[in-house]
N, C-alpha and C. Protein backbone atom coordinates (compact mmCIF):
# COMPACT_ATOMS: atom_id res chain seq x y z
N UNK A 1 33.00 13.48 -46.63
CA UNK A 1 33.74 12.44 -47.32
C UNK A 1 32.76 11.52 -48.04
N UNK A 2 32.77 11.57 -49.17
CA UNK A 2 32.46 10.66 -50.17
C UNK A 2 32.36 8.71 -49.53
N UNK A 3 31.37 8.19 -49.99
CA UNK A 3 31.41 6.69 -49.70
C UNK A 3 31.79 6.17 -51.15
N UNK A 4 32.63 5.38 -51.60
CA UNK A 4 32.70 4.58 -52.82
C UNK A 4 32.37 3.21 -52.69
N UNK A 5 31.11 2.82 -53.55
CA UNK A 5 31.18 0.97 -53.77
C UNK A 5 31.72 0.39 -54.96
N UNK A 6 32.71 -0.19 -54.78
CA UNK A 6 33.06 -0.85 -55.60
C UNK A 6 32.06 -2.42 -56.17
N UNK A 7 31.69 -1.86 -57.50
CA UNK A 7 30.55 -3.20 -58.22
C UNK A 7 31.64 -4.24 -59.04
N UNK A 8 31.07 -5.50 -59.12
CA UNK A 8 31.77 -5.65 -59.67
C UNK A 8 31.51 -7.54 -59.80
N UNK A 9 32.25 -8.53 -60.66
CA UNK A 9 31.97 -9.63 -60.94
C UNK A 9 32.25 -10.41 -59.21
N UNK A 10 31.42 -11.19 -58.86
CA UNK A 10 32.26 -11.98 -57.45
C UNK A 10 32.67 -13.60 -57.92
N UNK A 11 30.97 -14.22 -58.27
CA UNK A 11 31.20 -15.86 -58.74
C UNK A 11 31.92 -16.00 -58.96
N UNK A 12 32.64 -17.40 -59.78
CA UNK A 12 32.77 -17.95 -60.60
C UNK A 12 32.83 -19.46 -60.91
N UNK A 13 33.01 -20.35 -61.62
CA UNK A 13 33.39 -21.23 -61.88
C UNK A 13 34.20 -22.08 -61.18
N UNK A 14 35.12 -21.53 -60.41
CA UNK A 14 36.00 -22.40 -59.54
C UNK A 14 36.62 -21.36 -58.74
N UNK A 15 36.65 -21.60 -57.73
CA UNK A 15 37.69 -21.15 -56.64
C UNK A 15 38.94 -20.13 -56.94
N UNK A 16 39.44 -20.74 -57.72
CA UNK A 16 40.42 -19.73 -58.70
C UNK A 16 39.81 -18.20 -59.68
N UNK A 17 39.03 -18.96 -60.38
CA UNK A 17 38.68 -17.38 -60.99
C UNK A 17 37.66 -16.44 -60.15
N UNK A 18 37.02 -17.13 -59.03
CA UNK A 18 36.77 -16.21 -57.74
C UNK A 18 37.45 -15.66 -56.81
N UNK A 19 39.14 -15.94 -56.71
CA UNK A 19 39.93 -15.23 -56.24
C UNK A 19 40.53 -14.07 -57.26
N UNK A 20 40.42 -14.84 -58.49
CA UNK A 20 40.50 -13.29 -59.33
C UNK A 20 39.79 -12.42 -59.34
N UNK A 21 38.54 -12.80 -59.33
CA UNK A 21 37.75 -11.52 -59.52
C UNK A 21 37.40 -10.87 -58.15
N UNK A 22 38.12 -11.24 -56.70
CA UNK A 22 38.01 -10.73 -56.16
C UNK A 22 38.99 -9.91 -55.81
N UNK A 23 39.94 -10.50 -56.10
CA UNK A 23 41.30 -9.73 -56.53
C UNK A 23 41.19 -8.12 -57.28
N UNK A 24 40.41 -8.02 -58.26
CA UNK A 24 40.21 -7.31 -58.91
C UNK A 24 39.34 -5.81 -58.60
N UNK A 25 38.64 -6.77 -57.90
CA UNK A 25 37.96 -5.60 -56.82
C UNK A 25 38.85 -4.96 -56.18
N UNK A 26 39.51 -5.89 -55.74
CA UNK A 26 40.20 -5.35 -54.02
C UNK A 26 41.08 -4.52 -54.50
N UNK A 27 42.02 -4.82 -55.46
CA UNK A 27 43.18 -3.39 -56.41
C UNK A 27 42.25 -2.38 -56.42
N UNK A 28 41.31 -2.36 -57.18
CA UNK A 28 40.54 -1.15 -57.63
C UNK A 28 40.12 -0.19 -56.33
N UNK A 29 39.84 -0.76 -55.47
CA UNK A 29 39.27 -0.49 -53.88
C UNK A 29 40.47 0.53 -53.13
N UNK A 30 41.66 -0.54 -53.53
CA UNK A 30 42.76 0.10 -52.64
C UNK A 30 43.24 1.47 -54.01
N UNK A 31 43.45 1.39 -55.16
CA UNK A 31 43.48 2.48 -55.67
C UNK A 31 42.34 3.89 -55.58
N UNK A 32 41.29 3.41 -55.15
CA UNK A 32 40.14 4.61 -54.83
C UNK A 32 40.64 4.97 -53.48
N UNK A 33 40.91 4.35 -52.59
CA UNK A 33 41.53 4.76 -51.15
C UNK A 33 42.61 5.87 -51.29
N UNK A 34 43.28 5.34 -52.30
CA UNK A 34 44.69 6.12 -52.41
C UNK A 34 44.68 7.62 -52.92
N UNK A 35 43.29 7.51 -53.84
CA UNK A 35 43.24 9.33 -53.57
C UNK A 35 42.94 9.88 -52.73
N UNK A 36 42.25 9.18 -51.38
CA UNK A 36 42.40 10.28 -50.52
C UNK A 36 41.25 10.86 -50.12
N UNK A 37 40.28 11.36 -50.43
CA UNK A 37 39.31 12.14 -50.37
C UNK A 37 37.77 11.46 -50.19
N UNK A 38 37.78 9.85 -50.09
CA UNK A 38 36.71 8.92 -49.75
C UNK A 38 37.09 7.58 -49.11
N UNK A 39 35.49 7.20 -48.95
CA UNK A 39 35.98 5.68 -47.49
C UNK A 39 35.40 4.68 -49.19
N UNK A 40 35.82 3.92 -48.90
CA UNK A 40 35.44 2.63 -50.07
C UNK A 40 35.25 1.67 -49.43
N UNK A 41 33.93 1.01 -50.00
CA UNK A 41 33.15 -0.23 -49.38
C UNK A 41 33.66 -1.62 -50.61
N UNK A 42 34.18 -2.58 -50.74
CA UNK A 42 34.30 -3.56 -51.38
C UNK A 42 33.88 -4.87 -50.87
N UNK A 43 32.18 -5.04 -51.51
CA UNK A 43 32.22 -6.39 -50.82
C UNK A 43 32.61 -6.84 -51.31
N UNK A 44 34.00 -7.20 -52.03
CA UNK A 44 34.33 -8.60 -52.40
C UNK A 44 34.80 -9.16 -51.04
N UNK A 45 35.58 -8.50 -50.58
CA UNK A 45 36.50 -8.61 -49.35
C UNK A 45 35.92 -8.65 -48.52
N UNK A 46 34.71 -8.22 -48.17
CA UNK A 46 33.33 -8.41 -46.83
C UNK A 46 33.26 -9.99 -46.85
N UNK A 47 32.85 -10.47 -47.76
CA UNK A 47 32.28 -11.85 -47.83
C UNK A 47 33.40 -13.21 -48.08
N UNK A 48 34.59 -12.75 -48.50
CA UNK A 48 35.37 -13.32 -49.23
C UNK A 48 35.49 -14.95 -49.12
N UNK A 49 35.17 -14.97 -47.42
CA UNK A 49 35.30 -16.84 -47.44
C UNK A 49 34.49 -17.09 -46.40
N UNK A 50 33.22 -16.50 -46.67
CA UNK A 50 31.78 -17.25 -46.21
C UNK A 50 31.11 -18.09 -47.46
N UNK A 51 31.93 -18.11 -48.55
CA UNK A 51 30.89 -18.95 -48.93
C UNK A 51 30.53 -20.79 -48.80
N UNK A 52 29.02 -20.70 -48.83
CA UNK A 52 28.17 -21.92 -47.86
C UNK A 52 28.03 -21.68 -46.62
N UNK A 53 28.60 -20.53 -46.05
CA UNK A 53 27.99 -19.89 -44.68
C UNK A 53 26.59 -19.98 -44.05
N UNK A 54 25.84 -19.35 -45.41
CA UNK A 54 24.40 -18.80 -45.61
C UNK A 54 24.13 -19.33 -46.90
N UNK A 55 22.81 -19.11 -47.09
CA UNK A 55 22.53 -18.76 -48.14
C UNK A 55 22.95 -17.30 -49.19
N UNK A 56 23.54 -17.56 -50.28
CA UNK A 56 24.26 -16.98 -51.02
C UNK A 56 22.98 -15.74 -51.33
N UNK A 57 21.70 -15.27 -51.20
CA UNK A 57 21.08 -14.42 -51.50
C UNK A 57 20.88 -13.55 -50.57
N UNK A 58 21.51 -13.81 -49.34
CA UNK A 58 21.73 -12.87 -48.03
C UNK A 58 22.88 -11.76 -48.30
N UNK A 59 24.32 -12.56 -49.18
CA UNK A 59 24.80 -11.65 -49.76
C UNK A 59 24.47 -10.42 -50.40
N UNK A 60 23.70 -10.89 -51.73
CA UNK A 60 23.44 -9.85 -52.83
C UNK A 60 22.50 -8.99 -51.86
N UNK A 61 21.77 -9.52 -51.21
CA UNK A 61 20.96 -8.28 -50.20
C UNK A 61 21.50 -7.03 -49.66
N UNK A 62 22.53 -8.13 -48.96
CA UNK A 62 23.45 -6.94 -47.84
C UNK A 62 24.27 -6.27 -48.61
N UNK A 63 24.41 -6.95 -50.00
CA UNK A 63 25.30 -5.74 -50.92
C UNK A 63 25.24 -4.72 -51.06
N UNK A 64 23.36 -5.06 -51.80
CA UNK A 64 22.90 -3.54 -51.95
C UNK A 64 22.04 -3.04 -51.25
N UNK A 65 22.07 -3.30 -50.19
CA UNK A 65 21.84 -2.47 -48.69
C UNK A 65 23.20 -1.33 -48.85
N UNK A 66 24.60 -2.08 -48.63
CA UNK A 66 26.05 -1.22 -48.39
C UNK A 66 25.74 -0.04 -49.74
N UNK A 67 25.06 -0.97 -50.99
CA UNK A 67 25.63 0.45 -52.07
C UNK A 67 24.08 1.18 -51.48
N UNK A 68 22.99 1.22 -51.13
CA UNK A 68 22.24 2.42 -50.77
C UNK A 68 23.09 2.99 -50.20
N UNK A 69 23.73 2.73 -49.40
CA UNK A 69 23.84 3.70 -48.07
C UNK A 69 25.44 4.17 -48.66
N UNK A 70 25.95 4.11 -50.40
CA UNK A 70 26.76 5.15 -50.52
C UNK A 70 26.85 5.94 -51.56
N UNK A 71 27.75 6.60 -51.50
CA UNK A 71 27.33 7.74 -52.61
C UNK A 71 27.74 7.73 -54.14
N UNK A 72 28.55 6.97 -54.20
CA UNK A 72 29.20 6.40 -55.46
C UNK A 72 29.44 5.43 -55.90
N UNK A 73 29.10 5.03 -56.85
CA UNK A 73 29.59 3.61 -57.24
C UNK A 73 30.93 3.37 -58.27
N UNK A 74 31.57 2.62 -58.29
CA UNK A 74 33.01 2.03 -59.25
C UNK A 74 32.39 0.76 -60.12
N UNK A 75 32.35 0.55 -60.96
CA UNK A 75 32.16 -0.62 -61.72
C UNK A 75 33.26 -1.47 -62.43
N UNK A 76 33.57 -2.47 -61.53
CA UNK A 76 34.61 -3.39 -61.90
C UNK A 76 34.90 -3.94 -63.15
N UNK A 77 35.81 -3.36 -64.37
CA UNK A 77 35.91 -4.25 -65.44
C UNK A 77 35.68 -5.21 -65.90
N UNK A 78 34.64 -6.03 -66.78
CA UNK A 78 34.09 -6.91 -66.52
C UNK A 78 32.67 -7.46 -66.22
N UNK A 79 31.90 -6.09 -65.65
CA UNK A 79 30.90 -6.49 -64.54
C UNK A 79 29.68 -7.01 -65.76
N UNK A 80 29.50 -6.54 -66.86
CA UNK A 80 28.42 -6.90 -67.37
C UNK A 80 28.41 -8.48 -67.53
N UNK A 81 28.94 -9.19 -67.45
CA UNK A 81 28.75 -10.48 -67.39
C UNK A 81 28.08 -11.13 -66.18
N UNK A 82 28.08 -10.23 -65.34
CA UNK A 82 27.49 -10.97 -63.89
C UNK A 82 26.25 -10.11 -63.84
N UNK A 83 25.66 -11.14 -63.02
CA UNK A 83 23.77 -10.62 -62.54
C UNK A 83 24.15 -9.96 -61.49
N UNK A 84 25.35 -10.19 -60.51
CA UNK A 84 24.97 -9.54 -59.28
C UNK A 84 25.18 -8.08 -59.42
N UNK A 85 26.35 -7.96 -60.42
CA UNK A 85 26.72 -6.59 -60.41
C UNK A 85 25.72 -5.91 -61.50
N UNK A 86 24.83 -6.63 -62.61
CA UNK A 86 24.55 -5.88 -62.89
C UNK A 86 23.37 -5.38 -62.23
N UNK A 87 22.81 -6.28 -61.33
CA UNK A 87 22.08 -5.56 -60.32
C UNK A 87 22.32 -4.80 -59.37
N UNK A 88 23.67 -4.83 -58.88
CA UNK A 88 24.02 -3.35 -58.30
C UNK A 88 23.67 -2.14 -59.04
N UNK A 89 24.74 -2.04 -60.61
CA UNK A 89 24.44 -1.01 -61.44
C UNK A 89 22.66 -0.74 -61.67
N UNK A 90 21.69 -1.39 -61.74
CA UNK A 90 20.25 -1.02 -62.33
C UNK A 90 20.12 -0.37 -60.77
N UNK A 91 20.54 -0.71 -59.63
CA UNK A 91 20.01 -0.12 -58.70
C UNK A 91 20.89 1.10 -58.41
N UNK A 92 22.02 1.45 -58.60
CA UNK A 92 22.53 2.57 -58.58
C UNK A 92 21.94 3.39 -59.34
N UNK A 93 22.05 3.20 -60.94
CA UNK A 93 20.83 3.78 -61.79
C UNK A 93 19.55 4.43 -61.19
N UNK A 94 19.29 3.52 -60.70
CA UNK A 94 17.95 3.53 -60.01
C UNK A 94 17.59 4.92 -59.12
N UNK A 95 18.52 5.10 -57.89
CA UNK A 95 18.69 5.54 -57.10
C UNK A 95 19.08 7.26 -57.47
N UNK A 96 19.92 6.75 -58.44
CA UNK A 96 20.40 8.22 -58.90
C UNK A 96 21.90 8.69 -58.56
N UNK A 97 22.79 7.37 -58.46
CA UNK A 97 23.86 7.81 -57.79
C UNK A 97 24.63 7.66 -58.82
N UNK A 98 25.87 7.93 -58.94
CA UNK A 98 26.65 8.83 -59.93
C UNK A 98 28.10 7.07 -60.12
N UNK A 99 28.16 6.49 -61.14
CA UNK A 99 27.93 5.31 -61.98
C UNK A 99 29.61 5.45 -62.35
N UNK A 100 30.48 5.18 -62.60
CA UNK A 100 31.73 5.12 -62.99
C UNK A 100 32.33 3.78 -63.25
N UNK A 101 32.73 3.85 -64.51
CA UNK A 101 33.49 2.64 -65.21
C UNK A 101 34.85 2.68 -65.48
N UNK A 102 35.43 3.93 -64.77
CA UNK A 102 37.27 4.20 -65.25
C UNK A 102 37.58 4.81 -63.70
N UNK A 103 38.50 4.41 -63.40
CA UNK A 103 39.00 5.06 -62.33
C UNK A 103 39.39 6.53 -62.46
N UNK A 104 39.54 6.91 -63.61
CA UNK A 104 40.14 8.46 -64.13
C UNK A 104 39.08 9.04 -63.87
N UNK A 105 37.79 8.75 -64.39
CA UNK A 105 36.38 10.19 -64.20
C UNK A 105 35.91 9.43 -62.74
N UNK A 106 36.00 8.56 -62.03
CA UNK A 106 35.76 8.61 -60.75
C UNK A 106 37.17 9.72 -59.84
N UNK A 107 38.33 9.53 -60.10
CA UNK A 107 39.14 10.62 -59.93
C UNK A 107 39.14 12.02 -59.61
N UNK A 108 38.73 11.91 -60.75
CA UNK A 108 38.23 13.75 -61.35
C UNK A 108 37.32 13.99 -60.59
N UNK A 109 35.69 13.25 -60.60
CA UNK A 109 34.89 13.78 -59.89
C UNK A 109 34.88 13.87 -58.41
N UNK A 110 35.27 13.33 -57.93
CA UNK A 110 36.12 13.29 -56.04
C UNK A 110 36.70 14.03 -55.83
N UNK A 111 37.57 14.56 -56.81
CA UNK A 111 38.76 15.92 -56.57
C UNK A 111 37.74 16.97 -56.65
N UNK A 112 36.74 17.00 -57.81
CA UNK A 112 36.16 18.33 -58.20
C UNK A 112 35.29 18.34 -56.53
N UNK A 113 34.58 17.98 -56.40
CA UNK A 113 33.77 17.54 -55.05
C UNK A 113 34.26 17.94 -53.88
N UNK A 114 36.21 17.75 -53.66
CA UNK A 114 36.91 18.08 -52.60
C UNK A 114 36.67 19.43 -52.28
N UNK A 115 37.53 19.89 -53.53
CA UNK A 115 37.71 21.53 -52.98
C UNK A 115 36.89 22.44 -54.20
């Protein structure tokens, strides 16, 4: 079974457009679940209301600690505007793991992979 991380914007500006964009994750997360054929990691939803817990760079750590340790990444609509995600993506890049910006060719390639 396939691991999926969902990348993607977390900050924002106020309280509100950080529930959107975590929102946004979390749909995308539960639609990768729904095919079936992988486990999906979303930290939006890991962290969601620690923040001022910690220091906020313990996050981005443990983020991409979770995306090493999976095999795919999802890239949240949006993400190029944020540093964190786009530092997920340079490190997925990095790594060599297989990068998706549409839920359709993340789809496809999970099914092809299944059987």
């Amino acid at each position: 079974m396939q691991v999926v991380y969902i990348a993607g914007p977390f900050r924002a500006n106020n309280s509100w457009a950080m529930e959107q964009n975590i929102r946004r994750a979390e749909e995308l997360a539960l639609l990768v679940w729904r095919i079936g054929c992988c486990a999906v990691i979303c930290p939006h939803t890991n962290t969601r209301f620690f923040q001022g817990a910690a220091d906020d760079a313990i996050w981005l750590e443990g983020d991409l600690e979770l995306l090493r340790r999976s095999d795919v990444v999802l890239m949240v609509p949006g993400w190029k505007a944020s540093q964190g995600a786009t530092k997920e993506y340079e490190l997925a890049r990095e790594l060599k793991k297989p990068v998706f910006q549409q839920l359709s060719a993340l789809r496809s390639y999970l099914l092809r992979r299944t059987y």
